[in-house]
PDB file of N, CA and C in Angstrom:
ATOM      1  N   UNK A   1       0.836  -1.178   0.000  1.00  0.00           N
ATOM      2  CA  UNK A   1       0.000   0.000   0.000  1.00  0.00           C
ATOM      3  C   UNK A   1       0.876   1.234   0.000  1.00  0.00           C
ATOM      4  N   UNK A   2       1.079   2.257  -0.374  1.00  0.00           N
ATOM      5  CA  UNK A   2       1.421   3.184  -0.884  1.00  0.00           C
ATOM      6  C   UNK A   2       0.255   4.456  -0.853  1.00  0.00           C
ATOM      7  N   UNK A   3       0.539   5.388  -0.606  1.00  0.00           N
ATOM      8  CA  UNK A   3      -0.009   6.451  -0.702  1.00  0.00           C
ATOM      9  C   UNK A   3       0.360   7.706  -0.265  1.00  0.00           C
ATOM     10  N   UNK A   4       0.338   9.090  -1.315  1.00  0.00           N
ATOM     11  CA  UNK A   4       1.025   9.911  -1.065  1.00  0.00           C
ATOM     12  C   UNK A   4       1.075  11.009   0.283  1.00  0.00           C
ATOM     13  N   UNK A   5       1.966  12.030   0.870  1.00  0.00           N
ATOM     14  CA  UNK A   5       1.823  12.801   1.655  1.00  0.00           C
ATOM     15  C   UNK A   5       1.238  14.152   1.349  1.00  0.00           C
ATOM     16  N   UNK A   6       0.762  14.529   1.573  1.00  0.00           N
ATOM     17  CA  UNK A   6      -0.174  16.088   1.633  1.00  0.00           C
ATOM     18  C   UNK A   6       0.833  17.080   1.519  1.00  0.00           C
ATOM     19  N   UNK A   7       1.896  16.566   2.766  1.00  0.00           N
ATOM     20  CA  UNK A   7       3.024  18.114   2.753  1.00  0.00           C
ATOM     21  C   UNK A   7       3.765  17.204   3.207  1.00  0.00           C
ATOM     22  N   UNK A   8       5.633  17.412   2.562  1.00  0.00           N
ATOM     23  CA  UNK A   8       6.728  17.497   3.067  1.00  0.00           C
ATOM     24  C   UNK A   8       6.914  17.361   4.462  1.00  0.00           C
ATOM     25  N   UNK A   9       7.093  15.758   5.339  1.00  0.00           N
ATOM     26  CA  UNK A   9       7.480  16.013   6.508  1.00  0.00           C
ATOM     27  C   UNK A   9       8.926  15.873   6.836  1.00  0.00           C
ATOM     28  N   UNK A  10       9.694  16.316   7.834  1.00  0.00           N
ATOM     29  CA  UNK A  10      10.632  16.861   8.495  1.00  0.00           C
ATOM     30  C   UNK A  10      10.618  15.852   9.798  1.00  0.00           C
ATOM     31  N   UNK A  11      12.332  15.426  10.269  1.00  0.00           N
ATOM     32  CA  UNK A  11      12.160  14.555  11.369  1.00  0.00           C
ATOM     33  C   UNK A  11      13.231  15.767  12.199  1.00  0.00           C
ATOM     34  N   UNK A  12      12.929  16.334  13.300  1.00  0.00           N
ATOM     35  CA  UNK A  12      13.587  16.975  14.092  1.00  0.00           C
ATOM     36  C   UNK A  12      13.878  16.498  15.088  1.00  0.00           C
ATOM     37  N   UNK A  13      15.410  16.551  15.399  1.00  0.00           N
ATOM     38  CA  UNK A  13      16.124  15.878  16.521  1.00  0.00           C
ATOM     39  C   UNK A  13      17.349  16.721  17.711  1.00  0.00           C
ATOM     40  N   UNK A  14      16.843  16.485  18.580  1.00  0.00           N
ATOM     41  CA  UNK A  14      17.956  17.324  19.642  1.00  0.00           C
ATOM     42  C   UNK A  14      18.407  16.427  20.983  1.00  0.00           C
ATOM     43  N   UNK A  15      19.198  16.954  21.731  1.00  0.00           N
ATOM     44  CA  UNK A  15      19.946  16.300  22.726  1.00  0.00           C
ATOM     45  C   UNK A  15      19.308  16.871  24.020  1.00  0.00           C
ATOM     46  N   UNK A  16      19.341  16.522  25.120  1.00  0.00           N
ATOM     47  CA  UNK A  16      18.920  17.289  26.596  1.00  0.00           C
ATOM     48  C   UNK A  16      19.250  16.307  27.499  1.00  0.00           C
ATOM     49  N   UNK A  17      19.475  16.985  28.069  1.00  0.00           N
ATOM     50  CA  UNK A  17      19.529  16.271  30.181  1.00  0.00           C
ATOM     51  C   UNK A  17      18.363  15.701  30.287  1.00  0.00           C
ATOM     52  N   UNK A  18      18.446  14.619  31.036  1.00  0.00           N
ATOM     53  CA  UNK A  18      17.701  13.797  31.606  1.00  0.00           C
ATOM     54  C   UNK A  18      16.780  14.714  32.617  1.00  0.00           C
ATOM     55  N   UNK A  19      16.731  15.636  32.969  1.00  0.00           N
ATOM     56  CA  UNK A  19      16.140  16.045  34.141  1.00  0.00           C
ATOM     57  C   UNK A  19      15.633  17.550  33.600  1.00  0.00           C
ATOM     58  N   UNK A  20      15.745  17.729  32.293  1.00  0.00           N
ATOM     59  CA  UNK A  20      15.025  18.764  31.420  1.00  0.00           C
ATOM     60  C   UNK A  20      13.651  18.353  30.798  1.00  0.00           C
ATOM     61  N   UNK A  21      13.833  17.148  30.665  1.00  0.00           N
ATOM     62  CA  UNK A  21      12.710  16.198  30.274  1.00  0.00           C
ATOM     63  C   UNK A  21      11.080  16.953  30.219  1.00  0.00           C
ATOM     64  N   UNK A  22      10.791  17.003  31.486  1.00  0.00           N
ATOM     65  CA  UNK A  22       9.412  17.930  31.306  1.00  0.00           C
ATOM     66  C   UNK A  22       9.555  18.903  31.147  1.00  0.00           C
ATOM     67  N   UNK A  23      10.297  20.146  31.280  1.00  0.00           N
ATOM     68  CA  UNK A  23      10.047  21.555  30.883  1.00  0.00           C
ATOM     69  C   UNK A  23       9.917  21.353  29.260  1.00  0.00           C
ATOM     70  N   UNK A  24      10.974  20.368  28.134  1.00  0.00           N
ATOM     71  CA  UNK A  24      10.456  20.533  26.873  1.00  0.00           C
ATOM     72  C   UNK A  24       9.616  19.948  26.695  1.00  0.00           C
ATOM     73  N   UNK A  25       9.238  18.442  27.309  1.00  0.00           N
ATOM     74  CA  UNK A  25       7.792  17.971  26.949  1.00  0.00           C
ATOM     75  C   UNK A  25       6.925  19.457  26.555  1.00  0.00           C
ATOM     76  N   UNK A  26       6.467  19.852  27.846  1.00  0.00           N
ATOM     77  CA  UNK A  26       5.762  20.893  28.127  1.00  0.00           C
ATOM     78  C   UNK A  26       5.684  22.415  27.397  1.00  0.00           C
ATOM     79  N   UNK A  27       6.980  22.412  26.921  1.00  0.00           N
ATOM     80  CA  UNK A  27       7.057  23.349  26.052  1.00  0.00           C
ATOM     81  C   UNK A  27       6.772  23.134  24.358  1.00  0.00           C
ATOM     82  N   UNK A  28       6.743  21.895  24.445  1.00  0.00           N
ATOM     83  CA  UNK A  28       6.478  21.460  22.705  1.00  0.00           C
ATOM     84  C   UNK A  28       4.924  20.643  22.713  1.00  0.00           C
ATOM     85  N   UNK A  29       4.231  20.647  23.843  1.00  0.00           N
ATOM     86  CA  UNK A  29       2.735  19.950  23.836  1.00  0.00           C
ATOM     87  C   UNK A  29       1.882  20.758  23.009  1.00  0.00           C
ATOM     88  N   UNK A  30       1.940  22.139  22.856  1.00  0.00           N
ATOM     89  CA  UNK A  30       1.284  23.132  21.789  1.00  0.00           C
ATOM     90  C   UNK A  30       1.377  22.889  19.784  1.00  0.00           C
ATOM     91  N   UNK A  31       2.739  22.556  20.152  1.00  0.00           N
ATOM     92  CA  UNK A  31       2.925  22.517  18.580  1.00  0.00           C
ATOM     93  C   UNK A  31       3.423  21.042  18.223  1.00  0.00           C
ATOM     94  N   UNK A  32       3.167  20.197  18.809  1.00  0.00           N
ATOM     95  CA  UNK A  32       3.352  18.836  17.937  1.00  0.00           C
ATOM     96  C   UNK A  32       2.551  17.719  18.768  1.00  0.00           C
ATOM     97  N   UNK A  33       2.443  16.423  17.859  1.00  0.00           N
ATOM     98  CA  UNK A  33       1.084  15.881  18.620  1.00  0.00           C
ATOM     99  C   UNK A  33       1.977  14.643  18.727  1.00  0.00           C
ATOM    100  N   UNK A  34       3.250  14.161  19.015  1.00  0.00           N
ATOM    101  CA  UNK A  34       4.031  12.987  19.746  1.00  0.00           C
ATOM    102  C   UNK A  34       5.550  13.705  19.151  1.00  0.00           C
ATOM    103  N   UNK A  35       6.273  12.341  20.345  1.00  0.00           N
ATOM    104  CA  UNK A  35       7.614  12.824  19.984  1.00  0.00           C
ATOM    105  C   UNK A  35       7.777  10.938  19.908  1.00  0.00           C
ATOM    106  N   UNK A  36       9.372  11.000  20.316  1.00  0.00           N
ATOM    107  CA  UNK A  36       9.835   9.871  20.606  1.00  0.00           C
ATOM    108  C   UNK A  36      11.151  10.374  21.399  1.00  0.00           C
ATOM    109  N   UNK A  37      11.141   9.522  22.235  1.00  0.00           N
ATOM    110  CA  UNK A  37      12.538  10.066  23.426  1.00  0.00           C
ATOM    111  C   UNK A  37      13.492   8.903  23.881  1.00  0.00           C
ATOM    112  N   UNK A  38      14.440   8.884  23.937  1.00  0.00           N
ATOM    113  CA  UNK A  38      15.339   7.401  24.499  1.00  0.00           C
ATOM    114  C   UNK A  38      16.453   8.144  24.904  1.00  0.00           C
ATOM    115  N   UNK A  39      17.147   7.240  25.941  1.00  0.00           N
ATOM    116  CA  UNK A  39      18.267   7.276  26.571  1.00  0.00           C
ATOM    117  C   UNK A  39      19.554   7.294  25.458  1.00  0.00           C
ATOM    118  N   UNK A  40      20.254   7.966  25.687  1.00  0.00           N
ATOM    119  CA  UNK A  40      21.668   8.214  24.789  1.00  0.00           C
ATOM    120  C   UNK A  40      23.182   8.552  25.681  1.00  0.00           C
ATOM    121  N   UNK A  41      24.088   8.094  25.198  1.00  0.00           N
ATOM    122  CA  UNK A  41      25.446   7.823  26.108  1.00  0.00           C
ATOM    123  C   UNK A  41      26.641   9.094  25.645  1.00  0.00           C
ATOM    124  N   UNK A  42      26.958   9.832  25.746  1.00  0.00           N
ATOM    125  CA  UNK A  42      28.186  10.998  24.937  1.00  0.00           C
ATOM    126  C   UNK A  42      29.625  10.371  25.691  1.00  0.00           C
ATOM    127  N   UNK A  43      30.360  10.078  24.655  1.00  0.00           N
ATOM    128  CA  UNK A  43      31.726   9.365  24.737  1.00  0.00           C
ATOM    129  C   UNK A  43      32.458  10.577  24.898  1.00  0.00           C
ATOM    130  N   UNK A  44      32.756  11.352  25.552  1.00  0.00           N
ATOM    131  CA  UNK A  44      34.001  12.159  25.988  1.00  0.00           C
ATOM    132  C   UNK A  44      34.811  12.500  27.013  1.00  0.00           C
ATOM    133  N   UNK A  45      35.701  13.054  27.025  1.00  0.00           N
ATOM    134  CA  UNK A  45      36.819  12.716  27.944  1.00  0.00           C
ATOM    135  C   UNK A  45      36.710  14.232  29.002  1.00  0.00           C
ATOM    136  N   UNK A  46      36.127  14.816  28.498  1.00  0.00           N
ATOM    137  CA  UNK A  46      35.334  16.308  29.066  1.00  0.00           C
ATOM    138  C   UNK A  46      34.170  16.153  30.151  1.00  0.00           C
ATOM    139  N   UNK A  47      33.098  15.195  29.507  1.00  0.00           N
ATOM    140  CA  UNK A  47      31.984  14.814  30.491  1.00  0.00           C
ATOM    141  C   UNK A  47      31.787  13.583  30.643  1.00  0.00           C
ATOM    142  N   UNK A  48      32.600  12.678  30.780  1.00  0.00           N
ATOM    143  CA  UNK A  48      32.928  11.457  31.604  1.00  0.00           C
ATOM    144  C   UNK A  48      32.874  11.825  33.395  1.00  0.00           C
ATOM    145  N   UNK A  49      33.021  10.950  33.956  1.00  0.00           N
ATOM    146  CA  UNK A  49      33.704  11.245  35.056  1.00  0.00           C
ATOM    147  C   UNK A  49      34.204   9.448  35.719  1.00  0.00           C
ATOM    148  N   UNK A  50      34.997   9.231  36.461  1.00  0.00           N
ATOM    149  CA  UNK A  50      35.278   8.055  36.655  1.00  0.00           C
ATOM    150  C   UNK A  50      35.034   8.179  38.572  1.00  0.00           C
ATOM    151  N   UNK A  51      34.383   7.072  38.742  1.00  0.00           N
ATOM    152  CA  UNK A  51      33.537   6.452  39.674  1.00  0.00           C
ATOM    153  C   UNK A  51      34.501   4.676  40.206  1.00  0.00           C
ATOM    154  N   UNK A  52      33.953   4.784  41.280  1.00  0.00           N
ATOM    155  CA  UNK A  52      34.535   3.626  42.023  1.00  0.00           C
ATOM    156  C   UNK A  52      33.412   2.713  42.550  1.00  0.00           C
ATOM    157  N   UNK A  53      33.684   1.274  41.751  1.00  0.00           N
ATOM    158  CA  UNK A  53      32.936   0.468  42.700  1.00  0.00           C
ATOM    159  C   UNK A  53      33.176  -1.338  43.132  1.00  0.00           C
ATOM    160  N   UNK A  54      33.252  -1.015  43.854  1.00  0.00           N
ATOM    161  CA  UNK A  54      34.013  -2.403  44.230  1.00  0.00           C
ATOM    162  C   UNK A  54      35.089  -2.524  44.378  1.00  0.00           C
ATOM    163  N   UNK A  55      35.653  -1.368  44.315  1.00  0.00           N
ATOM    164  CA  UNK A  55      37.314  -1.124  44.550  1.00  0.00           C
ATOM    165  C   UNK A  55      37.803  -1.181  43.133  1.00  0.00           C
ATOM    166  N   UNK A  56      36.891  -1.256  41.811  1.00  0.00           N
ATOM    167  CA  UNK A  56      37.492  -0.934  40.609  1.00  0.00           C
ATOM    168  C   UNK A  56      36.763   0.590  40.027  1.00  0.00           C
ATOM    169  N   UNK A  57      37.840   0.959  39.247  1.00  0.00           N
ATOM    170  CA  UNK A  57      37.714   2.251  38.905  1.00  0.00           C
ATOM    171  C   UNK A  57      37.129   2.095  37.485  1.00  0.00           C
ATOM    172  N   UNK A  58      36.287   2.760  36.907  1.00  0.00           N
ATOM    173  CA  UNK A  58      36.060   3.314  35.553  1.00  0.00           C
ATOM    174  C   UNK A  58      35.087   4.250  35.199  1.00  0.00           C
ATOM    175  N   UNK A  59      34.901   4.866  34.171  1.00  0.00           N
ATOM    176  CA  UNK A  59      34.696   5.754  34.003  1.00  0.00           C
ATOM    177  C   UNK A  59      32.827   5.542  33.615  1.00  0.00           C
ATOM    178  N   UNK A  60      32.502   6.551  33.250  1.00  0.00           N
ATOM    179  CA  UNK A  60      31.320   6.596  33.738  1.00  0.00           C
ATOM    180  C   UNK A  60      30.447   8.187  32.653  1.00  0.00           C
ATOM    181  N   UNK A  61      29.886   7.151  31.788  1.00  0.00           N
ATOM    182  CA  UNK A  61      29.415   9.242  30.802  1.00  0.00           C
ATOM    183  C   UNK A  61      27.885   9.406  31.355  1.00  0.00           C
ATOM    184  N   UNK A  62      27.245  10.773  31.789  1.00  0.00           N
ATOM    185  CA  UNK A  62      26.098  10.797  31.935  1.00  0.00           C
ATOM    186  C   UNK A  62      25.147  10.446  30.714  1.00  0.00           C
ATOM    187  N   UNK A  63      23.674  10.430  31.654  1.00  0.00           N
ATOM    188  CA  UNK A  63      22.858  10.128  30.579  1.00  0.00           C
ATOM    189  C   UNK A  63      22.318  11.233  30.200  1.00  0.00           C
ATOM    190  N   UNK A  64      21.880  11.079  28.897  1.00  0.00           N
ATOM    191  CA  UNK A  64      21.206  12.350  28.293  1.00  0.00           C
ATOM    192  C   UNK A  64      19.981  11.404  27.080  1.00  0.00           C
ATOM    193  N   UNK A  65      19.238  12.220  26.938  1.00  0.00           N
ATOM    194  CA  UNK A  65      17.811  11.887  25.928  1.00  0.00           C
ATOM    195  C   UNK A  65      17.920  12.409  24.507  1.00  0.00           C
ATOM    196  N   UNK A  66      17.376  12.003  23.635  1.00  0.00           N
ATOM    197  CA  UNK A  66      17.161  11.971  22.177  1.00  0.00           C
ATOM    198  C   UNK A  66      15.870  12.402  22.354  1.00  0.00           C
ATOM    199  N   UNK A  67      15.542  13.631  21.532  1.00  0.00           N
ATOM    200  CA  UNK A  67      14.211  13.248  21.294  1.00  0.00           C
ATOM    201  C   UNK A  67      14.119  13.771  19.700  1.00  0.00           C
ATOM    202  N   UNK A  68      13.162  13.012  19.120  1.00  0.00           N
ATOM    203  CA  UNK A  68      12.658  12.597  17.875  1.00  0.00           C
ATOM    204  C   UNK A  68      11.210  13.383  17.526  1.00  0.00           C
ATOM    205  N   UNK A  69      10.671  14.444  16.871  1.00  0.00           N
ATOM    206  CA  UNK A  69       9.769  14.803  16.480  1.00  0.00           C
ATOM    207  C   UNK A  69       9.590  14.784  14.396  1.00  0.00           C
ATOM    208  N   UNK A  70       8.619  13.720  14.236  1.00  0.00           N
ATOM    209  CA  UNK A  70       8.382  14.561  13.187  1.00  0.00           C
ATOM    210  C   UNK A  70       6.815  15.089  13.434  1.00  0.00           C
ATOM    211  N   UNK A  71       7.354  16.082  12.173  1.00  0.00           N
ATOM    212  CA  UNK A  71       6.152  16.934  11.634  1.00  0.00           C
ATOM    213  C   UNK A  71       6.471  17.098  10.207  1.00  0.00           C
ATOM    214  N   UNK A  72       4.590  17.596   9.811  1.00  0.00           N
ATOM    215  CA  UNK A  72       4.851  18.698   8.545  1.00  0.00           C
ATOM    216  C   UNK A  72       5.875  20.091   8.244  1.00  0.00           C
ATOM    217  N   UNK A  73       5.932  20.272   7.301  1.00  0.00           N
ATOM    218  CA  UNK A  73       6.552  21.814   7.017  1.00  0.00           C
ATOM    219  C   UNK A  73       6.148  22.951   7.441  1.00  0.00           C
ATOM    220  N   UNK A  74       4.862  22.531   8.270  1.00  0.00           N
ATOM    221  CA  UNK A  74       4.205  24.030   8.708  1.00  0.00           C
ATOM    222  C   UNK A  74       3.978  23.913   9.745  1.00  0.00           C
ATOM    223  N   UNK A  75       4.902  23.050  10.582  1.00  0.00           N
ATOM    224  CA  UNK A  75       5.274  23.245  12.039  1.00  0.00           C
ATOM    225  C   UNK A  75       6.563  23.184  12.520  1.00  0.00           C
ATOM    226  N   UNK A  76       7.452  22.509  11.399  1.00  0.00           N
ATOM    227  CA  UNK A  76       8.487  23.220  11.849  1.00  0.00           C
ATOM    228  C   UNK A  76       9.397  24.090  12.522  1.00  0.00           C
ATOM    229  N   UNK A  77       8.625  25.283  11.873  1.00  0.00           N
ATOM    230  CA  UNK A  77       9.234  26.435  12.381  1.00  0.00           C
ATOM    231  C   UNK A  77       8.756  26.534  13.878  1.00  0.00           C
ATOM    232  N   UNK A  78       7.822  26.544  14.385  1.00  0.00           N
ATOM    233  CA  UNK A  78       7.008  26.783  15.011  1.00  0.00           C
ATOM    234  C   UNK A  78       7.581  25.724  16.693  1.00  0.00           C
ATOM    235  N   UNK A  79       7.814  24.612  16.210  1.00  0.00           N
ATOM    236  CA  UNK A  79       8.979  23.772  16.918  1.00  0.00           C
ATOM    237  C   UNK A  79      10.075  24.172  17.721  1.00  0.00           C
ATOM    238  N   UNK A  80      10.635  24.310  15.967  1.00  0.00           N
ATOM    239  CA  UNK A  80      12.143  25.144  16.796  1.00  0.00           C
ATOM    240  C   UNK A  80      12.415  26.450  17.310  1.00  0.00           C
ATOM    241  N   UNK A  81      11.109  27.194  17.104  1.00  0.00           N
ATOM    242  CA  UNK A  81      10.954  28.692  18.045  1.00  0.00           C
ATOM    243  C   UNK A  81      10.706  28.358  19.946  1.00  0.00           C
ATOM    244  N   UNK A  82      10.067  27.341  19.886  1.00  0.00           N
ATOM    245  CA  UNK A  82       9.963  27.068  20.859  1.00  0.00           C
ATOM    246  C   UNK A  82      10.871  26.216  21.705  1.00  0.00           C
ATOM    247  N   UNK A  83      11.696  25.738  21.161  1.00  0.00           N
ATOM    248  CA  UNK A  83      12.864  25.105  21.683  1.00  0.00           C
ATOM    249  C   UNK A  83      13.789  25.893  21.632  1.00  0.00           C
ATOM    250  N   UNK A  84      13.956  27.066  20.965  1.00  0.00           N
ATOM    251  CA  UNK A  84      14.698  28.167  21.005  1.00  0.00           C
ATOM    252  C   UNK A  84      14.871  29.208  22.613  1.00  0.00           C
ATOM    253  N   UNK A  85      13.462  29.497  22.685  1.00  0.00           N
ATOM    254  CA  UNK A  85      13.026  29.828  23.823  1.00  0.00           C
ATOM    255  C   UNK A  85      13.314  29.252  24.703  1.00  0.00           C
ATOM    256  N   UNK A  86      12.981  28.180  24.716  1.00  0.00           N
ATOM    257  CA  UNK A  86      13.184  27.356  25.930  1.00  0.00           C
ATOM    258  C   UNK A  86      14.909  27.516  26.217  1.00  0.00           C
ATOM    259  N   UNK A  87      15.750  27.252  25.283  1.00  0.00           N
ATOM    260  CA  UNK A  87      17.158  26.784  25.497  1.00  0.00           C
ATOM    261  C   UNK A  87      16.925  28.425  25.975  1.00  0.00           C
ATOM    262  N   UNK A  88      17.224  29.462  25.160  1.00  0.00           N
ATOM    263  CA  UNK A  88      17.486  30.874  26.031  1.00  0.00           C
ATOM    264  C   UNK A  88      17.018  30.770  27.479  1.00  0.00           C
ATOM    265  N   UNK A  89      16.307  30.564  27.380  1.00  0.00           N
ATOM    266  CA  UNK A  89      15.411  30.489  29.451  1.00  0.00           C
ATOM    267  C   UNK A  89      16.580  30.240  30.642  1.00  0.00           C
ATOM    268  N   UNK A  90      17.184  28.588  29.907  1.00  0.00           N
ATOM    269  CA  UNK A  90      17.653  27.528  30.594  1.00  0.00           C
ATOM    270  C   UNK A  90      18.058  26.301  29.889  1.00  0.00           C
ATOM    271  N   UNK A  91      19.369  26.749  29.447  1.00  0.00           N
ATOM    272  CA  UNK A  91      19.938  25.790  28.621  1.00  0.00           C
ATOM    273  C   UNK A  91      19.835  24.034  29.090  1.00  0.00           C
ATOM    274  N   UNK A  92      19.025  23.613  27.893  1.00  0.00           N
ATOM    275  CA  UNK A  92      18.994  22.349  28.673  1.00  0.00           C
ATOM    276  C   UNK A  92      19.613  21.191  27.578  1.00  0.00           C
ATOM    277  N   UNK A  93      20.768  21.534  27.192  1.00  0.00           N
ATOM    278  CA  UNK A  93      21.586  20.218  26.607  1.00  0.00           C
ATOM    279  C   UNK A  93      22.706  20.948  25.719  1.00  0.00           C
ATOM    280  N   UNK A  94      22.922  19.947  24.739  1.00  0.00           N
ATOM    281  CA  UNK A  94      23.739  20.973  23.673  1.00  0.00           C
ATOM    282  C   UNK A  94      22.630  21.751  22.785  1.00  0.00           C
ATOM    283  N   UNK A  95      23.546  22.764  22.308  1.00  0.00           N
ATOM    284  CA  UNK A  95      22.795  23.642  21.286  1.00  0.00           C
ATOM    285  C   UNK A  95      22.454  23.593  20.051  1.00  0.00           C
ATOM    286  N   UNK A  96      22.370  22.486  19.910  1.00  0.00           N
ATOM    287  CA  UNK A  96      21.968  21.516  18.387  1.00  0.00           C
ATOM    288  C   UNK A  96      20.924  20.962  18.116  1.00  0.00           C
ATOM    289  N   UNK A  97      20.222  21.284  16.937  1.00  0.00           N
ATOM    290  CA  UNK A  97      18.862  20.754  17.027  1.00  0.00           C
ATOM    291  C   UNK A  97      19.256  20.582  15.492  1.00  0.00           C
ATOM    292  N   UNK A  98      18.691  18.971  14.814  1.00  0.00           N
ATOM    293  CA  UNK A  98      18.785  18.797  13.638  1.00  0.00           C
ATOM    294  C   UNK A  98      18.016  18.731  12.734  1.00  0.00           C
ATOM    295  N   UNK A  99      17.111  18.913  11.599  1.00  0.00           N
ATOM    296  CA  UNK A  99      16.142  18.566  11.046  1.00  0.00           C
ATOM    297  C   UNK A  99      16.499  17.705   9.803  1.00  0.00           C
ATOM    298  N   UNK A 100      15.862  16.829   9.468  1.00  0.00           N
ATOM    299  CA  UNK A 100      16.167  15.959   8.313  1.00  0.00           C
ATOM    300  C   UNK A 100      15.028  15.698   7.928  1.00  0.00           C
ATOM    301  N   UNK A 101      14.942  15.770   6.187  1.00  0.00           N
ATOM    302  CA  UNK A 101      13.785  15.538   5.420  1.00  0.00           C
ATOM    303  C   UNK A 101      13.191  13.795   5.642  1.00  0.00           C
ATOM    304  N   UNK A 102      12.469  13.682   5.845  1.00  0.00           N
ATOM    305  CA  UNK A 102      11.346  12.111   5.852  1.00  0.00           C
ATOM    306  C   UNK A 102      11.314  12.002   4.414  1.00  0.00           C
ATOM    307  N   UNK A 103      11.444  11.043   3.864  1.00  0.00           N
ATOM    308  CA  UNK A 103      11.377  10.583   2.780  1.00  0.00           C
ATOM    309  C   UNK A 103       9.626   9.723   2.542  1.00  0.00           C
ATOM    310  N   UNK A 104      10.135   8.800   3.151  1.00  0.00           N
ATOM    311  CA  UNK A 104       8.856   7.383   3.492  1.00  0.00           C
ATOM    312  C   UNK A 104       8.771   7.010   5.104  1.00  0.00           C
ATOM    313  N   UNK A 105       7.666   6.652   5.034  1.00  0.00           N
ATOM    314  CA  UNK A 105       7.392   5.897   6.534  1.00  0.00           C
ATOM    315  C   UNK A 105       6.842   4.853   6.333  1.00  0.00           C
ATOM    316  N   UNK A 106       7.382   3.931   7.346  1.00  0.00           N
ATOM    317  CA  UNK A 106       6.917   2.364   7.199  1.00  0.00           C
ATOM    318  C   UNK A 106       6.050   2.023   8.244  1.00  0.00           C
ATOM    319  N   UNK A 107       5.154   1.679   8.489  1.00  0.00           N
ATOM    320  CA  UNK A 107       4.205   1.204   9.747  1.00  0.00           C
ATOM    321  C   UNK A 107       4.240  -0.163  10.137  1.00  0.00           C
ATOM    322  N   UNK A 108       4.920  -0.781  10.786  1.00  0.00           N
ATOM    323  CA  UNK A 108       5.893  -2.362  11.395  1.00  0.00           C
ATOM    324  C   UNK A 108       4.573  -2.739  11.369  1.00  0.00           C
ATOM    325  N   UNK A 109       3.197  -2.453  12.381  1.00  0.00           N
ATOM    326  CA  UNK A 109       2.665  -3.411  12.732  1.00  0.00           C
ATOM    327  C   UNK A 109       1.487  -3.531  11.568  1.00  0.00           C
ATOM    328  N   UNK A 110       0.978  -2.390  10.746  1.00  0.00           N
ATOM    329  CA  UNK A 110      -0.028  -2.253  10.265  1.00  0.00           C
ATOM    330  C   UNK A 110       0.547  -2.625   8.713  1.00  0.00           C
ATOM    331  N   UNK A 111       1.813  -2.398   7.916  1.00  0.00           N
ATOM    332  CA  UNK A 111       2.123  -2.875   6.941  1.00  0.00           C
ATOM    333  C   UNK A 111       1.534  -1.648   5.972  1.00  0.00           C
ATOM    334  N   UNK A 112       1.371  -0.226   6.335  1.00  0.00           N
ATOM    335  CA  UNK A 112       1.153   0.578   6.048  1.00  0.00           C
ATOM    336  C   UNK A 112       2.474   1.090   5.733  1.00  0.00           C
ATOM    337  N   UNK A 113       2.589   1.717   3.755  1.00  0.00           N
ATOM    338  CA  UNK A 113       4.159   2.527   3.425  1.00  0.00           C
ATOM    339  C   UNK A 113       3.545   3.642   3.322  1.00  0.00           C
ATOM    340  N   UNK A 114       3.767   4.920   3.898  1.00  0.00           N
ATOM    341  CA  UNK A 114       3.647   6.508   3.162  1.00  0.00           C
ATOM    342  C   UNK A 114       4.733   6.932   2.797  1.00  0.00           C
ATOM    343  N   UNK A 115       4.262   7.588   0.889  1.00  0.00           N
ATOM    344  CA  UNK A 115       5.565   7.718   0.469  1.00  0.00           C
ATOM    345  C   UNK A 115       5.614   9.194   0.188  1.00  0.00           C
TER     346      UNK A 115
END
């Protein structure tokens, strides 16, 4: 099954602290209707820190979240104004937010393609 999209969607992606979590929920509940969020690991030698346990030493990177929004083209903007805001307020991760064009979507359980 196949069938076309209406408008150009966009997959927008950024980084945050674990403990920023609800202020962007909360700040992006207006302009988008789901996200997707998961745990993510940053390999560096800057924000590592090394921890002791058991009398062995190693190192140790905090956790931080992914989160995953798509949308159409005519929320976009509207997205990243608000995550804009938000980071000015109270910086809550790195200052990178990515957008990448959606091509197709596949639906695992329903066997639904939008192309």
């Amino acid at each position: 099954m196949a069938a076309a999209w209406s408008m150009p969607m966009k997959l927008i992606r950024c980084l945050i602290g674990v403990d920023h979590l609800d202020r962007v929920v909360n700040a992006l509940v207006h302009v988008t209707s789901g996200m997707t969020v998961w745990e993510a690991r940053k390999d560096s030698k800057e924000t590592n820190y090394t921890s002791v346990y058991r009398g062995l030493r190693y190192e140790v990177s905090p956790p931080r979240l992914v989160i995953e929004i798509v949308s159409d083209d005519t929320w976009v903007d509207d997205v990243l104004r608000a995550l804009l805001e938000l980071h000015k307020a109270a910086p809550f991760g790195d200052p990178e937010v990515r957008v990448f064009a959606v091509e197709a979507s596949y639906h695992v359980r329903t066997g639904f393609l939008e192309i």
